[in-house]
N, C-alpha and C. Protein backbone atom coordinates (compact mmCIF):
# COMPACT_ATOMS: atom_id res chain seq x y z
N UNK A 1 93.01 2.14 101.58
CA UNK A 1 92.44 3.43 101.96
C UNK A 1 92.62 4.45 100.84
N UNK A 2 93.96 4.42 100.33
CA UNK A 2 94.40 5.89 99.25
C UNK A 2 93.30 4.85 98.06
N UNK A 3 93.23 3.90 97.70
CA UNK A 3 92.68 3.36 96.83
C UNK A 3 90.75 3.63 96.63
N UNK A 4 90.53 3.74 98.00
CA UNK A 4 88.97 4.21 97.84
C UNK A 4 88.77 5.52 97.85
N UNK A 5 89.98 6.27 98.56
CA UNK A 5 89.56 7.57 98.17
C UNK A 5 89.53 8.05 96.62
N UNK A 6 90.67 7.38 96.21
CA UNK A 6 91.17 7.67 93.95
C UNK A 6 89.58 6.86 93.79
N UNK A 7 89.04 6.04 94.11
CA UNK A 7 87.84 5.66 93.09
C UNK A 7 86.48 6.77 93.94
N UNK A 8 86.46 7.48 94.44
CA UNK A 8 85.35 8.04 95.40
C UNK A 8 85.60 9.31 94.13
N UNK A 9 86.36 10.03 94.25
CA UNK A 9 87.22 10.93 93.28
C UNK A 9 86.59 10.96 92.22
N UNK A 10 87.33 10.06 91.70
CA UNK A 10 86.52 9.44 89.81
C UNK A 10 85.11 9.81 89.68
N UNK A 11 84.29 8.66 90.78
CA UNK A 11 83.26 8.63 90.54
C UNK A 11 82.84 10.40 90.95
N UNK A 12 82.90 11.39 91.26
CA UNK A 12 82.75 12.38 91.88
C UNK A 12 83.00 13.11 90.52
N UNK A 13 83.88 12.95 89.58
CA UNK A 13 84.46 13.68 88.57
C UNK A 13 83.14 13.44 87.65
N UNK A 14 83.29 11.94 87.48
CA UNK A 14 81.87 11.08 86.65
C UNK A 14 80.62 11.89 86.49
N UNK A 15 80.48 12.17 88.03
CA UNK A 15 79.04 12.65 87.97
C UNK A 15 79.01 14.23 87.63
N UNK A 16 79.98 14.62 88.20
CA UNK A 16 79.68 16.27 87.59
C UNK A 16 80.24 16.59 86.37
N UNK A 17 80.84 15.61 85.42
CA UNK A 17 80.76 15.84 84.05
C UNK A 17 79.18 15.41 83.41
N UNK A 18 78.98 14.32 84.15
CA UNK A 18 77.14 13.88 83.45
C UNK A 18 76.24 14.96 83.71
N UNK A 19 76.51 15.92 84.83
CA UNK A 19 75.66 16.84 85.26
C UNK A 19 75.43 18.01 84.36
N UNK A 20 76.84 17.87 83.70
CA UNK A 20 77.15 19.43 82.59
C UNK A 20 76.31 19.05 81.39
N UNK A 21 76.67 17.74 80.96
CA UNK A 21 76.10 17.73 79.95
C UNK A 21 74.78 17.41 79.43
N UNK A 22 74.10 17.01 81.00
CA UNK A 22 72.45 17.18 80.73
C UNK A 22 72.48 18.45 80.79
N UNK A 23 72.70 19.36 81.16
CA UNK A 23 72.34 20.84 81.75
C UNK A 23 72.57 20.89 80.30
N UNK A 24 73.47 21.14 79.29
CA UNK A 24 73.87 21.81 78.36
C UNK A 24 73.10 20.96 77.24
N UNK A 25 72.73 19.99 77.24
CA UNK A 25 71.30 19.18 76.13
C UNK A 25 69.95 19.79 76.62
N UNK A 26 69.63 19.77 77.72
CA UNK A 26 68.41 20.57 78.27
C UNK A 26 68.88 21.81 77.80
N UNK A 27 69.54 23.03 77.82
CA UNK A 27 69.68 24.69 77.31
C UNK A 27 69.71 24.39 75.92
N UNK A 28 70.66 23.08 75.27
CA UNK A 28 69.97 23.67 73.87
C UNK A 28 68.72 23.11 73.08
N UNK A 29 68.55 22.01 73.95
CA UNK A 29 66.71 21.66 73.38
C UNK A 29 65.78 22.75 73.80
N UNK A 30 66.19 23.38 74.88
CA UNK A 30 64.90 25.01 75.56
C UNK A 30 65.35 25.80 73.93
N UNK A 31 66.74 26.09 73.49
CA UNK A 31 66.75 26.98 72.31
C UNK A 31 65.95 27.15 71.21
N UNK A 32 65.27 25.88 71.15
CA UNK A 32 64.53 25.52 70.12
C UNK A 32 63.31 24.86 70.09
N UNK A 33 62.75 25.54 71.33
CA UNK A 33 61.29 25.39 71.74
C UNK A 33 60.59 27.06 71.53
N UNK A 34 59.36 27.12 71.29
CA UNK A 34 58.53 27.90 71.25
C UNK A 34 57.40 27.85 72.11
N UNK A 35 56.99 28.91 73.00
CA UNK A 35 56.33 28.20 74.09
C UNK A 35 54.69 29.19 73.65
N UNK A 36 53.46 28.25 73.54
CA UNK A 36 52.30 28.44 73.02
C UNK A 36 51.14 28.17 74.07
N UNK A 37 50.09 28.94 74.01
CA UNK A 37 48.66 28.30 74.10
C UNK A 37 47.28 27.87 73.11
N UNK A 38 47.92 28.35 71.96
CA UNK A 38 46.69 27.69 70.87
C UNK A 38 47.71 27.54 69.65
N UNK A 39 46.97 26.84 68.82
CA UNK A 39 47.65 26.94 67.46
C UNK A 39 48.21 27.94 66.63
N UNK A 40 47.48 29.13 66.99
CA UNK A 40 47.12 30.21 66.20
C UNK A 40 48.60 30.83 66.84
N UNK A 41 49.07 30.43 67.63
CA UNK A 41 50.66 31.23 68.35
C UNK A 41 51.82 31.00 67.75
N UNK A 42 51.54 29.61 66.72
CA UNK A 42 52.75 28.35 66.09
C UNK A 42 52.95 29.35 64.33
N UNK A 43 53.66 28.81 63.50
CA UNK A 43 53.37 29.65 62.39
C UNK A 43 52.76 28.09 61.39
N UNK A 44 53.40 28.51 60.31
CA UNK A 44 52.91 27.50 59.24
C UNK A 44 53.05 25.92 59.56
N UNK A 45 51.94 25.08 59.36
CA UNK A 45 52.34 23.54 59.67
C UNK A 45 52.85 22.82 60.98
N UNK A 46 52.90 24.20 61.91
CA UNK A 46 52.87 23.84 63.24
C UNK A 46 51.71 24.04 64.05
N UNK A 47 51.59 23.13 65.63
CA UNK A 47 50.69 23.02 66.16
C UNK A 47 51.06 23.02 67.44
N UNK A 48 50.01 23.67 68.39
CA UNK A 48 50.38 23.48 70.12
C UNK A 48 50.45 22.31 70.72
N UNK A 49 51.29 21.71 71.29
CA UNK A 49 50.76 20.67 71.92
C UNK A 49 52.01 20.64 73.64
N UNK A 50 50.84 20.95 74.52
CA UNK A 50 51.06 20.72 75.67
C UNK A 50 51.85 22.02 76.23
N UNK A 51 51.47 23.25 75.42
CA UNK A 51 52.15 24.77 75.77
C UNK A 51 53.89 24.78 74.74
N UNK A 52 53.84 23.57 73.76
CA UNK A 52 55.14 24.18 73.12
C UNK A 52 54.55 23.65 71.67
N UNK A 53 55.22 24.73 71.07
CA UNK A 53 54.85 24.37 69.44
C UNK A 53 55.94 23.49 68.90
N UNK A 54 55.39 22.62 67.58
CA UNK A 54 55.90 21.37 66.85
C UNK A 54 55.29 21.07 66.14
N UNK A 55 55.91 20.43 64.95
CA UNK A 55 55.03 19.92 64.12
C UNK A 55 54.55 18.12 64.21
N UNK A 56 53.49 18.26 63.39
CA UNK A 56 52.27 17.29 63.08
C UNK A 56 53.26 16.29 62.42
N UNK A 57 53.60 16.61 61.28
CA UNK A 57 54.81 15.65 60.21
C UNK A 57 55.77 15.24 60.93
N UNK A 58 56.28 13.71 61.04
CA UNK A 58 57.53 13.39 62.12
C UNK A 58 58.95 13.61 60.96
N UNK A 59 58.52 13.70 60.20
CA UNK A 59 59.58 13.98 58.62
C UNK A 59 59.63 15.65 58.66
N UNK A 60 59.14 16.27 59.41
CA UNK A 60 59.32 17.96 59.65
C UNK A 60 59.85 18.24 60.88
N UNK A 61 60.59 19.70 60.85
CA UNK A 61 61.19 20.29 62.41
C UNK A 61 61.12 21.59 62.68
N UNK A 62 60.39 21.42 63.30
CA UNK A 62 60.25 23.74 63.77
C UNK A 62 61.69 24.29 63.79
N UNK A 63 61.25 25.13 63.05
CA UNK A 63 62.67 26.18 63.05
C UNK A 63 62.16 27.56 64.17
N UNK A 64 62.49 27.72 64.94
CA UNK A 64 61.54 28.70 65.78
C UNK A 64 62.41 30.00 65.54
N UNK A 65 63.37 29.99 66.30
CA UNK A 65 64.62 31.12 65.76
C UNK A 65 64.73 31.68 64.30
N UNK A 66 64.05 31.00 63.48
CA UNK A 66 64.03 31.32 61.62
C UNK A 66 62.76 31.99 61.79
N UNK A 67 61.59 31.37 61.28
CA UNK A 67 60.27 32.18 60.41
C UNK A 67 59.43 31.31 61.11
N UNK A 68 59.87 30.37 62.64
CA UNK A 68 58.53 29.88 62.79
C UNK A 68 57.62 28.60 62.55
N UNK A 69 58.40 28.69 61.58
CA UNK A 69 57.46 27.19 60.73
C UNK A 69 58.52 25.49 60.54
N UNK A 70 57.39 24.84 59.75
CA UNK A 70 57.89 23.56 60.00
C UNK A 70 58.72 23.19 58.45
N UNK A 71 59.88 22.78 59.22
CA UNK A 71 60.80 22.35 57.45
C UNK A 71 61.20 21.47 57.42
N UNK A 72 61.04 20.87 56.12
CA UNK A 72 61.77 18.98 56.26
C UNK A 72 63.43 18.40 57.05
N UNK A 73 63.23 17.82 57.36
CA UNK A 73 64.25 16.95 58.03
C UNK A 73 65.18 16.61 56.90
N UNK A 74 66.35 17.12 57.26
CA UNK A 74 67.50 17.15 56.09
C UNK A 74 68.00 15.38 56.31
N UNK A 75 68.92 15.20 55.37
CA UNK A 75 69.79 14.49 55.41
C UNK A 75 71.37 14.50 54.88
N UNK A 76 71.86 13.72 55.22
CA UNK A 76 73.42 13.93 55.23
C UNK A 76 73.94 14.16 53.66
N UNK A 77 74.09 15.45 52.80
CA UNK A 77 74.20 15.90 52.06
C UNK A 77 73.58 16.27 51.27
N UNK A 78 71.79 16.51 51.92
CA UNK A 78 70.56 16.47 51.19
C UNK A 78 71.01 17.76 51.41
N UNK A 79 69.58 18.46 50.79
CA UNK A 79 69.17 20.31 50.67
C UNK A 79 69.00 21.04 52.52
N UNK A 80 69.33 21.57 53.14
CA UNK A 80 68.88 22.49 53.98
C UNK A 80 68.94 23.57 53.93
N UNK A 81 68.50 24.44 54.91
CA UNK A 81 68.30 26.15 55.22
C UNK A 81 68.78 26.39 56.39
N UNK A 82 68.58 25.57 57.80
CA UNK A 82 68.67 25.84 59.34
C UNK A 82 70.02 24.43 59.85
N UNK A 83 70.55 25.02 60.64
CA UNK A 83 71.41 23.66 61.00
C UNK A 83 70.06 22.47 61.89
N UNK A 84 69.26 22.99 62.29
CA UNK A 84 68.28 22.39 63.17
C UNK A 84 67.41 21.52 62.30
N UNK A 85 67.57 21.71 61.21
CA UNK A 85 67.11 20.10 59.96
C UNK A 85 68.52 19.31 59.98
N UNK A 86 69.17 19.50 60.23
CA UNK A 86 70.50 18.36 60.06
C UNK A 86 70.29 17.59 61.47
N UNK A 87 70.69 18.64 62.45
CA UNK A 87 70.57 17.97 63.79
C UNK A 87 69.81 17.22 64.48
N UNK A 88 68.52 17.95 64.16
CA UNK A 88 67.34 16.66 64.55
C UNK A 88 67.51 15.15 64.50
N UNK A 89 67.92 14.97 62.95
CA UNK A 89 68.20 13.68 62.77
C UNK A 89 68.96 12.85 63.23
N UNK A 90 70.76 14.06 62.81
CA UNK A 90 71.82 13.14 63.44
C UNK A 90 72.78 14.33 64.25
N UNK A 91 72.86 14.21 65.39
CA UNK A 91 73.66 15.40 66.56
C UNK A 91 74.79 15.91 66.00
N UNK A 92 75.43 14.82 65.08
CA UNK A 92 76.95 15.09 64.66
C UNK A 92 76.41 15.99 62.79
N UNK A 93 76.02 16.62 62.87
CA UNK A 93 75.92 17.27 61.43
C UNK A 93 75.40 18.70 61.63
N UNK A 94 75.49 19.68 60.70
CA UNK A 94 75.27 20.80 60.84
C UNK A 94 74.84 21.13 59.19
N UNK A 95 74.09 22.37 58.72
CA UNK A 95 74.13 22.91 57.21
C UNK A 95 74.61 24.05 56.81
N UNK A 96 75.74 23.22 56.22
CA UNK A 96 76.92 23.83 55.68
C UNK A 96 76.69 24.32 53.73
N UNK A 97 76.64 25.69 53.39
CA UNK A 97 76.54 25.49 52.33
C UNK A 97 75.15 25.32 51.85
N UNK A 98 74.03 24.94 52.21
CA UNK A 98 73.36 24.37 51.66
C UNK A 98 72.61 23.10 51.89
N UNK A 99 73.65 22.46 52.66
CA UNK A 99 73.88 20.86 52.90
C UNK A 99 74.01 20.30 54.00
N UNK A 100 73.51 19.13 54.38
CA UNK A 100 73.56 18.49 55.58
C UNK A 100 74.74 18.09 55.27
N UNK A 101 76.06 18.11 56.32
CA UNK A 101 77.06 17.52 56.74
C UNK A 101 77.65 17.24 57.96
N UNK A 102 78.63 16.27 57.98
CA UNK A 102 79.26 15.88 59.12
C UNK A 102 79.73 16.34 59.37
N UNK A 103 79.45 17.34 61.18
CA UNK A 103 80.57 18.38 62.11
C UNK A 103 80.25 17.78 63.36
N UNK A 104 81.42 17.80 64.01
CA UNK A 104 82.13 17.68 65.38
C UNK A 104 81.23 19.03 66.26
N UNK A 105 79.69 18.70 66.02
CA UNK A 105 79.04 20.07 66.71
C UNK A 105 79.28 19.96 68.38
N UNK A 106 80.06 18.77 68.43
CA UNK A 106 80.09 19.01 69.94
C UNK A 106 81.43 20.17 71.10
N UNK A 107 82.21 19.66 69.73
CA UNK A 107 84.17 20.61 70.07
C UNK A 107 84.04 21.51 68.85
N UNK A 108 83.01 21.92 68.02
CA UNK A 108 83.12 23.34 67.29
C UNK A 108 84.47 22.82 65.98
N UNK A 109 83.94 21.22 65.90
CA UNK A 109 84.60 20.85 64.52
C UNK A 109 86.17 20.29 64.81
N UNK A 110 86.93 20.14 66.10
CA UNK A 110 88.22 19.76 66.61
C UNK A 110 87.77 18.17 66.32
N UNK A 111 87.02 17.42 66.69
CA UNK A 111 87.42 15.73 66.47
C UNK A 111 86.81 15.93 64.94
N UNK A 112 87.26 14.36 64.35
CA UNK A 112 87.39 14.21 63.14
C UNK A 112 85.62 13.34 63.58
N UNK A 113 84.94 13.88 62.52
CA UNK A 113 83.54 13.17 62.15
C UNK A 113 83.48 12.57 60.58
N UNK A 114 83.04 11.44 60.80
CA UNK A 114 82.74 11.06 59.47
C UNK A 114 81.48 10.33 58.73
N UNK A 115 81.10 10.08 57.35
CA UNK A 115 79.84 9.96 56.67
C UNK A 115 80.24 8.28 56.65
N UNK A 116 79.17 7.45 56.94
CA UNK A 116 79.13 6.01 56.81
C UNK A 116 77.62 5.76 56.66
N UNK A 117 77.50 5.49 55.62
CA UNK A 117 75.94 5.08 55.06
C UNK A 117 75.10 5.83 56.02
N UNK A 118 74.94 7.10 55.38
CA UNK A 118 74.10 8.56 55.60
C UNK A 118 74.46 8.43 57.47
N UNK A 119 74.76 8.21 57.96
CA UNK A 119 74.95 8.68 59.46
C UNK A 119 76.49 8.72 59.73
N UNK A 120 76.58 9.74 60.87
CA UNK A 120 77.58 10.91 61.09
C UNK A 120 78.43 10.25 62.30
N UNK A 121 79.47 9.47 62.11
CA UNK A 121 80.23 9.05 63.24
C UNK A 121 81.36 9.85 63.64
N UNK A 122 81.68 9.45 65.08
CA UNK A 122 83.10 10.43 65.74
C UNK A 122 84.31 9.02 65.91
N UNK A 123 85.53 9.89 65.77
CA UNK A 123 86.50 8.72 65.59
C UNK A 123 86.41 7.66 66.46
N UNK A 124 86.93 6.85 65.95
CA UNK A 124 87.20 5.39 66.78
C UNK A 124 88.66 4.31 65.68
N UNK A 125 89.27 3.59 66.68
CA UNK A 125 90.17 2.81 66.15
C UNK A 125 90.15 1.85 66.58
N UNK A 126 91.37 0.44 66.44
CA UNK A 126 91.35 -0.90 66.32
C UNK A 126 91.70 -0.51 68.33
N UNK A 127 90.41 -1.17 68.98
CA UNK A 127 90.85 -1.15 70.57
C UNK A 127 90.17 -0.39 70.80
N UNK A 128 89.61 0.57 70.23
CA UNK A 128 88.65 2.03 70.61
C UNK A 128 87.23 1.30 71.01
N UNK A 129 86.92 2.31 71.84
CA UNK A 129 85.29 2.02 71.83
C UNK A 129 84.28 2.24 70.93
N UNK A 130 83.21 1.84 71.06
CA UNK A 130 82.42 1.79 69.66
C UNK A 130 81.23 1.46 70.13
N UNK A 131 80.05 2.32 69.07
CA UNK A 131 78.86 2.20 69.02
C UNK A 131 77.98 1.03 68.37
N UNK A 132 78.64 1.29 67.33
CA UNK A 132 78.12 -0.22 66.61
C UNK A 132 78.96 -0.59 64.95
N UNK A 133 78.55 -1.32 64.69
CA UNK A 133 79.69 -1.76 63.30
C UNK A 133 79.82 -0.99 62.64
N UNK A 134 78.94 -0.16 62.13
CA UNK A 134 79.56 0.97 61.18
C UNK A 134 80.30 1.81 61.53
N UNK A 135 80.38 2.16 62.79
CA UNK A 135 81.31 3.16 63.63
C UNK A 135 83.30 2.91 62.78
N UNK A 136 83.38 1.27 63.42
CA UNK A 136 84.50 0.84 63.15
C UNK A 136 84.38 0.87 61.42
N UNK A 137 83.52 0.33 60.84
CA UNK A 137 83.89 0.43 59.32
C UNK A 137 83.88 1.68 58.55
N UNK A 138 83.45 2.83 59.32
CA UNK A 138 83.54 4.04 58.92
C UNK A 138 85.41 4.85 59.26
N UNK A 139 85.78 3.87 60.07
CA UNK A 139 87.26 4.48 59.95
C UNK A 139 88.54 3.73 59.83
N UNK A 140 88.11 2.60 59.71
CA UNK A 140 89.35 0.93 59.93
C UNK A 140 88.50 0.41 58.14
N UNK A 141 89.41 -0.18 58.10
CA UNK A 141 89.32 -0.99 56.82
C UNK A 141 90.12 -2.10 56.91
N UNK A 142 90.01 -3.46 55.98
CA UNK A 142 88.54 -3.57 55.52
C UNK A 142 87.83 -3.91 56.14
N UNK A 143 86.74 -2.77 55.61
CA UNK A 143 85.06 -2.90 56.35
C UNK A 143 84.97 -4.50 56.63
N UNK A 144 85.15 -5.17 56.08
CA UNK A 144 83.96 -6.35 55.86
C UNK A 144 85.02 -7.24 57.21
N UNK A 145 86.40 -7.11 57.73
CA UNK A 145 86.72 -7.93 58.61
C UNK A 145 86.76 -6.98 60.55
N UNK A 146 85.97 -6.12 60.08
CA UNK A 146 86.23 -5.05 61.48
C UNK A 146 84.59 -5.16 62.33
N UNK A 147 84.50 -5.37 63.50
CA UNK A 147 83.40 -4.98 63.94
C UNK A 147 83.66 -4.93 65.30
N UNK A 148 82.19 -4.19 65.82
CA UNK A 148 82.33 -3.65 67.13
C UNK A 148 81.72 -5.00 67.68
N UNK A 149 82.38 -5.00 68.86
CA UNK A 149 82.47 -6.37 69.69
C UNK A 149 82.68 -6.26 71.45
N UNK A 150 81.92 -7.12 72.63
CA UNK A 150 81.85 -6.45 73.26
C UNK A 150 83.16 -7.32 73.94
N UNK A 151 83.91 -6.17 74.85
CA UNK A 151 85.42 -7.04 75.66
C UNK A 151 84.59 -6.86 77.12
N UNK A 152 84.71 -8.50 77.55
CA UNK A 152 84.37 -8.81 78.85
C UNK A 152 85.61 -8.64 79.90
N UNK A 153 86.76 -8.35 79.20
CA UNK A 153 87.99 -7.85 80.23
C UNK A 153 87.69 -6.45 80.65
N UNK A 154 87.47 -5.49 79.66
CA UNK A 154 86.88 -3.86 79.99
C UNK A 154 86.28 -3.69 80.14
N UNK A 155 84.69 -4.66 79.42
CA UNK A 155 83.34 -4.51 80.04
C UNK A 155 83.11 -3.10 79.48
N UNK A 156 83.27 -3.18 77.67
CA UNK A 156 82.58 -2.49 76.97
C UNK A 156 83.22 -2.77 75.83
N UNK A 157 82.18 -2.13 74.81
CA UNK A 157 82.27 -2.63 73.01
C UNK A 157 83.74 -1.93 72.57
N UNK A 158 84.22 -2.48 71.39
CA UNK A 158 85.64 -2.24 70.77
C UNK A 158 85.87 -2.64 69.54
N UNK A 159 86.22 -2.13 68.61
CA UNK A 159 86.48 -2.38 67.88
C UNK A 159 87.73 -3.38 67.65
N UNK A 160 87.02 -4.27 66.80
CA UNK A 160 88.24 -5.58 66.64
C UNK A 160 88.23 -5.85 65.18
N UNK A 161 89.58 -6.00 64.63
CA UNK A 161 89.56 -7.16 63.53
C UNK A 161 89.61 -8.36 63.96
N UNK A 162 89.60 -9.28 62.63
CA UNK A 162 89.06 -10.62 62.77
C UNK A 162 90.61 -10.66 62.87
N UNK A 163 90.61 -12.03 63.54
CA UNK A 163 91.78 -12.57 63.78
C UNK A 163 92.56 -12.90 62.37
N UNK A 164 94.21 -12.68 62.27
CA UNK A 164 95.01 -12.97 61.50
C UNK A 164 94.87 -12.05 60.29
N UNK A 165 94.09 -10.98 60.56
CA UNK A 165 93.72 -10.35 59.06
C UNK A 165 94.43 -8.79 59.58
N UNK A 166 95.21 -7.78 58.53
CA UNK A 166 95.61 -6.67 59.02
C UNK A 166 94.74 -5.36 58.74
N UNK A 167 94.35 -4.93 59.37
CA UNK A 167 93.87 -4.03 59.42
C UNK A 167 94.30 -2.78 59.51
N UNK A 168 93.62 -1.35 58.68
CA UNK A 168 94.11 -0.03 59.16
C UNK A 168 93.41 0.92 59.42
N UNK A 169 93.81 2.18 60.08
CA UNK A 169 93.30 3.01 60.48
C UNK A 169 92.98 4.08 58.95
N UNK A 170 91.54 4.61 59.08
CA UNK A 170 91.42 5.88 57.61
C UNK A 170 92.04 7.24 57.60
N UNK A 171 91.55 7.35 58.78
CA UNK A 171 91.84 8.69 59.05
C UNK A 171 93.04 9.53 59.34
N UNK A 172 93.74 10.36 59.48
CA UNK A 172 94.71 10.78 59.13
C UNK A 172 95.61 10.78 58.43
N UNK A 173 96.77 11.00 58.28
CA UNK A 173 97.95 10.88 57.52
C UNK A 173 98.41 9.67 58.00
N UNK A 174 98.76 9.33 59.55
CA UNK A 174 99.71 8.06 59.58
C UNK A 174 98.63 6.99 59.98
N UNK A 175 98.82 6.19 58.94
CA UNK A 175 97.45 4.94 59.06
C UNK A 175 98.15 3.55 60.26
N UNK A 176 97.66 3.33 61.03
CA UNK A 176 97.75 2.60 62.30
C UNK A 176 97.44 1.04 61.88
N UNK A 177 98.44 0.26 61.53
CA UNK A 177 97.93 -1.34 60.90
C UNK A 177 98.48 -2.14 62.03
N UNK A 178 97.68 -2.71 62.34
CA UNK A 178 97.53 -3.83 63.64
C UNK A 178 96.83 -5.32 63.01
N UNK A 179 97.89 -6.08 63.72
CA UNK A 179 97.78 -7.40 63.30
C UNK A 179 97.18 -8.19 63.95
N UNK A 180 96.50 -8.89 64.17
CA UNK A 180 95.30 -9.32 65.41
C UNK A 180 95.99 -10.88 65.90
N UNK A 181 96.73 -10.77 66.95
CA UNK A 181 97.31 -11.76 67.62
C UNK A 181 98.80 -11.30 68.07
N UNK A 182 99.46 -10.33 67.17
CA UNK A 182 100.97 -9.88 67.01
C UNK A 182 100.74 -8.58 67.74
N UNK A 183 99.78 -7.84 68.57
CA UNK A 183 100.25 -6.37 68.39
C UNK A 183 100.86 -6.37 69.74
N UNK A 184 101.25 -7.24 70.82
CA UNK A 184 102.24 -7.31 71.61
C UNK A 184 103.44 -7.18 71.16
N UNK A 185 103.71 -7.81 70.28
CA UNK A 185 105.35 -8.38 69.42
C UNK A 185 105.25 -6.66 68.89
N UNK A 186 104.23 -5.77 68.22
CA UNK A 186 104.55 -4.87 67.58
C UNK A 186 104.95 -3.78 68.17
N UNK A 187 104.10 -3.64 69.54
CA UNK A 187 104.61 -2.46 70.95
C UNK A 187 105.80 -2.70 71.42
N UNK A 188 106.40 -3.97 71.72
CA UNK A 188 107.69 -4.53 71.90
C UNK A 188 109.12 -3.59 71.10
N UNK A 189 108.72 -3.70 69.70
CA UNK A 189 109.69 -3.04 68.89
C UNK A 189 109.33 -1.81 68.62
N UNK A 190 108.26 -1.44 68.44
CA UNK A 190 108.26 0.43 68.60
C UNK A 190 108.55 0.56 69.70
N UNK A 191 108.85 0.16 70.80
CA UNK A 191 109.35 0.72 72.00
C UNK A 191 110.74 0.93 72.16
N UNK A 192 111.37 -0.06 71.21
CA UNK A 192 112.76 -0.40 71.12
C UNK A 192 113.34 0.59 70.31
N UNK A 193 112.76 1.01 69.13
CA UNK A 193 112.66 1.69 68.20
C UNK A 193 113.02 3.21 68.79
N UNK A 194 111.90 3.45 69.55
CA UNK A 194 111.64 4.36 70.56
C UNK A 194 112.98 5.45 71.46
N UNK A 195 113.36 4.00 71.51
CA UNK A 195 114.44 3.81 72.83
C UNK A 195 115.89 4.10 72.08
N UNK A 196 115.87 3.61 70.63
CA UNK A 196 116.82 3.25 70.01
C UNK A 196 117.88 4.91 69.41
N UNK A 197 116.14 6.04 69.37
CA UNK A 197 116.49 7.09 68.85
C UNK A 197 116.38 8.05 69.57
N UNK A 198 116.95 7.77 70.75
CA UNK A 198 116.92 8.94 72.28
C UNK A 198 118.58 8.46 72.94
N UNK A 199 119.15 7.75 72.41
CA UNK A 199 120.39 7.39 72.64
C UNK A 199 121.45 7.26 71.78
């Protein structure tokens, strides 16, 4: 009984976090709509279509909040003017400087984002969940023995090294090396460790 109510709960939590964050992708895709009835309403290189202006070029992006018009689609350390040429492309980047770069536009720059062959990943580690291989090779090394893999015990993707090979974490100061078969034996003694310096 206490057991279906804790999963009724969850799922209850589930849904009204999914609820926020369509609401809050819908308010900021409305930010950056322009709402039209002919062409002549759009500015340069843009066009009406269906009462909102956009451009013709799929390599261009209305800046509506700027001057109106249509400006190339940045890339991850290419030239921009608007953060809305970075974002189009990839959610996790903003123009900084000048420049398309990797920001945490979702926490206002708090998680660590990073550049892995021009696209903008958010952390992940050895056991973490994961989008796809570059995710993990953008923050575990070496690249070439890490990939995202799906666990039929959790019943979702994770980053794994290959068996017997050590792997580490990039990011931060204290790099996280996990041994792929041993990291029982390794929780065992940091626990001990743990235990060792509280007494």
């Amino acid at each position: 009984m206490f057991q279906s109510s804790n999963s009724a709960s969850r799922l209850f939590l589930l849904s009204f976090a999914s609820l926020l964050l369509i609401s809050q992708t819908l308010a900021d895709h409305n930010d950056h709509e322009k709402h039209c009835q002919s062409d002549t309403d759009c500015g340069f290189g843009a066009t009406c279509n269906r009462g909102i202006c956009g451009c013709t070029n799929k390599e261009q992006v209305f800046v509506p909040e700027a001057d109106s018009h249509c400006h190339p689609l940045g890339t991850i350390g290419g030239v921009c003017k608007y953060d809305l040429q970075c974002t189009k492309r990839d959610v996790l980047s903003r123009c900084h400087n000048s420049k398309c770069e990797c920001y945490d536009t979702r926490n206002n720059g708090i998680d660590v984002i990073k550049e892995y062959k021009g696209t903008c990943y958010d952390g992940t580690a050895i056991d973490e969940e994961c989008r796809d291989n570059n995710q993990c090779k953008a923050f575990i090394f070496p690249e070439e023995h890490v990939s995202c893999k799906h666990s039929s015990n959790e019943n979702k993707f994770l980053c794994r090294c290959d068996e017997g090979i050590k792997c580490e974490h990039k990011s931060g100061n204290s790099a996280q090396s996990v041994q792929v078969g041993y990291l029982t034996i390794i929780s065992i003694f940091g626990f001990m460790a743990l235990v060792k310096t509280m007494f």
